[in-house]
PDB file of N, CA and C in Angstrom:
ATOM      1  N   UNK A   1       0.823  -1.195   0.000  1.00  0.00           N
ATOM      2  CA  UNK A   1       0.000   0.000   0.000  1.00  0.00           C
ATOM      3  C   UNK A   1       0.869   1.262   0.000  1.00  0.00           C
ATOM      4  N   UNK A   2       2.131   1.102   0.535  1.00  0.00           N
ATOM      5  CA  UNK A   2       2.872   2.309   0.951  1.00  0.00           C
ATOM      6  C   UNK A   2       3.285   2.265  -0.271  1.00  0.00           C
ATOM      7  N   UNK A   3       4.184   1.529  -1.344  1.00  0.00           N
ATOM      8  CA  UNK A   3       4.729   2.149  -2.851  1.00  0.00           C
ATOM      9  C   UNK A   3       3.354   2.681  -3.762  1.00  0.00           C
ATOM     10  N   UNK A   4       2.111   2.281  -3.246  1.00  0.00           N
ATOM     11  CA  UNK A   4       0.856   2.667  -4.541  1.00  0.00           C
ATOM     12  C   UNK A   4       0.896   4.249  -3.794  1.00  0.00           C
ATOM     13  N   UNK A   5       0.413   4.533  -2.459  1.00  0.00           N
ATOM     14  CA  UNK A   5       0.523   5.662  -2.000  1.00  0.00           C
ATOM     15  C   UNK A   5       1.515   7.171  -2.511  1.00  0.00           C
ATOM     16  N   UNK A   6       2.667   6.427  -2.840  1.00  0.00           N
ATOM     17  CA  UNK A   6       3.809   7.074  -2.865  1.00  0.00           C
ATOM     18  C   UNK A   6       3.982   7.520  -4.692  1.00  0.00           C
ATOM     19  N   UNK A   7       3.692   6.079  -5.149  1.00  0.00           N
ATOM     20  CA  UNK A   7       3.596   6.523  -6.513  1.00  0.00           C
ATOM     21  C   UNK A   7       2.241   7.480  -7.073  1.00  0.00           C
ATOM     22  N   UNK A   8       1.245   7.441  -6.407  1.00  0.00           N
ATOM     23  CA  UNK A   8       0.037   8.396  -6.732  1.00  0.00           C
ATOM     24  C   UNK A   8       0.254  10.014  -6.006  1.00  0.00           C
ATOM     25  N   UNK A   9       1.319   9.845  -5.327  1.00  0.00           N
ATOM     26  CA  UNK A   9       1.553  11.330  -4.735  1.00  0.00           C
ATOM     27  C   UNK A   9       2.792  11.682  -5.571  1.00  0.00           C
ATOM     28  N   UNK A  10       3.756  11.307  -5.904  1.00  0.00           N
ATOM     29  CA  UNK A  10       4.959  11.448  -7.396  1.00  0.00           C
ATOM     30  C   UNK A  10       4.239  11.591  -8.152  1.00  0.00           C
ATOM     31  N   UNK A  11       2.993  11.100  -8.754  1.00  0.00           N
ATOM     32  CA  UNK A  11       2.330  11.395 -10.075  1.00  0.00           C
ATOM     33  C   UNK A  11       1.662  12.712  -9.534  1.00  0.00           C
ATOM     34  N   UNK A  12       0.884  13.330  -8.836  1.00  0.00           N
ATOM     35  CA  UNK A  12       0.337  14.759  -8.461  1.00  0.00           C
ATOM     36  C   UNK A  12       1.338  15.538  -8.561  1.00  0.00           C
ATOM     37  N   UNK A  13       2.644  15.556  -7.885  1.00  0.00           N
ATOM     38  CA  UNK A  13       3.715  16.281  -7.956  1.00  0.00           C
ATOM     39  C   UNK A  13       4.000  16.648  -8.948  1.00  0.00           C
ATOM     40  N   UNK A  14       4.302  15.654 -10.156  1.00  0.00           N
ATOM     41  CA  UNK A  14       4.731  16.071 -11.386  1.00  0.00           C
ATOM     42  C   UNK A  14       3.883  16.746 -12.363  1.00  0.00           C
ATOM     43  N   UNK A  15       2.446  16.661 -11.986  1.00  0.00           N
ATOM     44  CA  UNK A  15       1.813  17.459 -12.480  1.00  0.00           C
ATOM     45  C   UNK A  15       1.540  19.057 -12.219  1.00  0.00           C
ATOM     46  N   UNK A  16       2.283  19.018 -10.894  1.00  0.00           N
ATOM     47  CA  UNK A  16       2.338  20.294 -10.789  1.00  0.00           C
ATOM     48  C   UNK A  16       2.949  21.562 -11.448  1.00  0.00           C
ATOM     49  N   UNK A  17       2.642  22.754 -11.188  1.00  0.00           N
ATOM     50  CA  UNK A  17       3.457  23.537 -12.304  1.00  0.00           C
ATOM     51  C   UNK A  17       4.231  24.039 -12.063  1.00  0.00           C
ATOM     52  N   UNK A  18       4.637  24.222 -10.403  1.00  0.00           N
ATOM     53  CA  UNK A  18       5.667  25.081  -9.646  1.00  0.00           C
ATOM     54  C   UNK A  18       7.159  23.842  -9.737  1.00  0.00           C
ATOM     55  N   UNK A  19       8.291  24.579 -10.240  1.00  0.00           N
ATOM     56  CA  UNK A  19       9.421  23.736 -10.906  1.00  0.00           C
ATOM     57  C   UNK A  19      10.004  23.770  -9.385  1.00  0.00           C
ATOM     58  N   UNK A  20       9.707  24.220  -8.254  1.00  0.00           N
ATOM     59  CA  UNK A  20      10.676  23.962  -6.768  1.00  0.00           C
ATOM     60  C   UNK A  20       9.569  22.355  -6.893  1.00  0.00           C
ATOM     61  N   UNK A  21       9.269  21.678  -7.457  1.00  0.00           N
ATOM     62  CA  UNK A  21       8.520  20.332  -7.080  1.00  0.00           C
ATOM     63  C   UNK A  21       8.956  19.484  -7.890  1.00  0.00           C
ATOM     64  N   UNK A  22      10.012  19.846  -9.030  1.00  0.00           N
ATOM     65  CA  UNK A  22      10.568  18.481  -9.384  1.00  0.00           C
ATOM     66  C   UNK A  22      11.570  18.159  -8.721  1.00  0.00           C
ATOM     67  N   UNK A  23      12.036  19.055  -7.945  1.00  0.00           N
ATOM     68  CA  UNK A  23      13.172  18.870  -7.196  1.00  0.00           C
ATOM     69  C   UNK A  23      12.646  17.874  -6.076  1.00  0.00           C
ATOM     70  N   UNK A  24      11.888  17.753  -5.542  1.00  0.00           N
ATOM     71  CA  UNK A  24      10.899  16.672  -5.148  1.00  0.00           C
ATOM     72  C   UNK A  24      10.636  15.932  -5.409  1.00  0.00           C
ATOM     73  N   UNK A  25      10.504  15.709  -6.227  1.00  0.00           N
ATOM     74  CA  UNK A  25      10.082  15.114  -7.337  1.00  0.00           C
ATOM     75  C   UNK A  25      11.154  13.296  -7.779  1.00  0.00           C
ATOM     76  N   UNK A  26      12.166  14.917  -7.834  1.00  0.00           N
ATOM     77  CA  UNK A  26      13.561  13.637  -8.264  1.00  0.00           C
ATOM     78  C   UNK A  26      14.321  13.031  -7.206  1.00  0.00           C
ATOM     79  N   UNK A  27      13.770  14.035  -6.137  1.00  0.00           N
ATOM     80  CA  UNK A  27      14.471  13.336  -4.584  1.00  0.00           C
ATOM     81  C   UNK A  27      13.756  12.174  -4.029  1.00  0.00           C
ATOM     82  N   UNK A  28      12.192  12.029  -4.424  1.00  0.00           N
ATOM     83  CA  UNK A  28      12.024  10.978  -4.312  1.00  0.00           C
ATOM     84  C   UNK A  28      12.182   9.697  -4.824  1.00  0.00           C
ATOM     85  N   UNK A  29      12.154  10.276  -6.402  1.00  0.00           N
ATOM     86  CA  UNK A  29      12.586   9.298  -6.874  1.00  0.00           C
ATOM     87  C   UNK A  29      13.930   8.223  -6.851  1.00  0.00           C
ATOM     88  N   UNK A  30      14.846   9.131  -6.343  1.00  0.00           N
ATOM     89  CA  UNK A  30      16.139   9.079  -5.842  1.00  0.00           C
ATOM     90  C   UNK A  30      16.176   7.926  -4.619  1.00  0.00           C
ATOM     91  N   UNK A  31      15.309   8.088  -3.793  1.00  0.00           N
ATOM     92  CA  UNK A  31      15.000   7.540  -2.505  1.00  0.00           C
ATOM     93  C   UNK A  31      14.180   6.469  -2.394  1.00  0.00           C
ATOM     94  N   UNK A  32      13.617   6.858  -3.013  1.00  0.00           N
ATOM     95  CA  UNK A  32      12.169   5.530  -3.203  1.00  0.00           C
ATOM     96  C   UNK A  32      12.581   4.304  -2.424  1.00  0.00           C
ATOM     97  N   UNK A  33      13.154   3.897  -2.341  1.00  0.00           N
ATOM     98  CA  UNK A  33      13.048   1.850  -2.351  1.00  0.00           C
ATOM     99  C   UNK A  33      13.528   2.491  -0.325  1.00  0.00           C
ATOM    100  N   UNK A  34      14.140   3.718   0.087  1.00  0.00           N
ATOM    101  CA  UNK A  34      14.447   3.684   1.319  1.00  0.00           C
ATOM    102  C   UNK A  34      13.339   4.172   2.116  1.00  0.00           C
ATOM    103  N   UNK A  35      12.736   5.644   1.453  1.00  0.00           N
ATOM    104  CA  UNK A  35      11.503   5.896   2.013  1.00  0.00           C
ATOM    105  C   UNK A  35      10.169   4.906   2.143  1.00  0.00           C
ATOM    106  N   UNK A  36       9.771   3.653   1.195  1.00  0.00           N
ATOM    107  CA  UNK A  36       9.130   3.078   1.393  1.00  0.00           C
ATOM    108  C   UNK A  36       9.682   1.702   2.479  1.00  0.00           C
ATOM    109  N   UNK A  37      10.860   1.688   2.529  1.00  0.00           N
ATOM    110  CA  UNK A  37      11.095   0.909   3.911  1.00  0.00           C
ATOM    111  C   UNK A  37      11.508   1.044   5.147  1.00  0.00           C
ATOM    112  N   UNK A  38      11.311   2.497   5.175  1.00  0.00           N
ATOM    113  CA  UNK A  38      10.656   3.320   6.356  1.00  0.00           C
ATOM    114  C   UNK A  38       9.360   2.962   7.224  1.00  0.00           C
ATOM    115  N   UNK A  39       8.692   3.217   6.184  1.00  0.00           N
ATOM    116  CA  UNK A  39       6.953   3.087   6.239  1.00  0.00           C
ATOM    117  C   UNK A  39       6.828   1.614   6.516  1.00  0.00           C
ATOM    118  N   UNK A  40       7.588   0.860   5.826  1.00  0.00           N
ATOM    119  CA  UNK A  40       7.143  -0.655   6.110  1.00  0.00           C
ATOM    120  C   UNK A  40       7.776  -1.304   6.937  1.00  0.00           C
ATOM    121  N   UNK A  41       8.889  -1.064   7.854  1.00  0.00           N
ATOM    122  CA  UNK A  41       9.352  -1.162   8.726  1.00  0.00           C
ATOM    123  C   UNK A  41      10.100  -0.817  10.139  1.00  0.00           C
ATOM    124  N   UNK A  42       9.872   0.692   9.377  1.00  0.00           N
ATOM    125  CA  UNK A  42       9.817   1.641  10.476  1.00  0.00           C
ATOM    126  C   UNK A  42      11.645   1.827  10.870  1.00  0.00           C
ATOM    127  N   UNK A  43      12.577   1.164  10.010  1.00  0.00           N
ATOM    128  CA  UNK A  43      13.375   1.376   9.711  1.00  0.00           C
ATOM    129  C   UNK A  43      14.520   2.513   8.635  1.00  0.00           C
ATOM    130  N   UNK A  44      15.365   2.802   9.132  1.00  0.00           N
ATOM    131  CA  UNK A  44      16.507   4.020   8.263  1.00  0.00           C
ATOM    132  C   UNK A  44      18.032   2.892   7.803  1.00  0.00           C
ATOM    133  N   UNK A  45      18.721   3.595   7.681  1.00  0.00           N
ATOM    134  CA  UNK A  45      20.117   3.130   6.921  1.00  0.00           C
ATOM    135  C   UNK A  45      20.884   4.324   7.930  1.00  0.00           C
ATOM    136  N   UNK A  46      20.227   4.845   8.993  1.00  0.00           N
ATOM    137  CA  UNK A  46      21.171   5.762   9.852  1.00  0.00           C
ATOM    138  C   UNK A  46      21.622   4.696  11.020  1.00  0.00           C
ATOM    139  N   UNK A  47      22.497   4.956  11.693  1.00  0.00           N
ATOM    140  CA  UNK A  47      23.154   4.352  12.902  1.00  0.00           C
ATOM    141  C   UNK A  47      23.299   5.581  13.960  1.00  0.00           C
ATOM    142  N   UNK A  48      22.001   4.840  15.016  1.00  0.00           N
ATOM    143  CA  UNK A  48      22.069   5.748  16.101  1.00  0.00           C
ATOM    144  C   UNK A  48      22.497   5.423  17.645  1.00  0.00           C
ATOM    145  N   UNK A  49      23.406   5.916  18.082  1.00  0.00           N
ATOM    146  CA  UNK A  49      24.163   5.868  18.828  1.00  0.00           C
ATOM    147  C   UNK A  49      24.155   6.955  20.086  1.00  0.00           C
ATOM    148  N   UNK A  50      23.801   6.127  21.300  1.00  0.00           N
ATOM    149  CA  UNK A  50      23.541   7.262  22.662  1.00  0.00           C
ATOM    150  C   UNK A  50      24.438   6.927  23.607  1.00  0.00           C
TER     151      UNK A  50
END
């Protein structure tokens, strides 16, 4: 559900007309496979350390 979500909000984006949103645009696209395994596991690729 989280990649259909994600891809129907990238498709609104790009339809937009303001060009500060492809930059968005391409950052997600950039990210994709990490931001959706965020959402699905509530997991990062950061190392946190206290």
């Amino acid at each position: 559900m989280a990649i259909l979500r994600l891809a129907k909000w990238d498709e609104k984006v790009r339809q937009v007309v303001f060009k500060s949103f492809n930059t968005i645009s391409r950052t997600t696209s950039i990210h994709y496979q990490n931001i959706i395994n965020y959402f699905e596991n509530r997991s990062t690729n950061a190392l946190a350390e206290f």
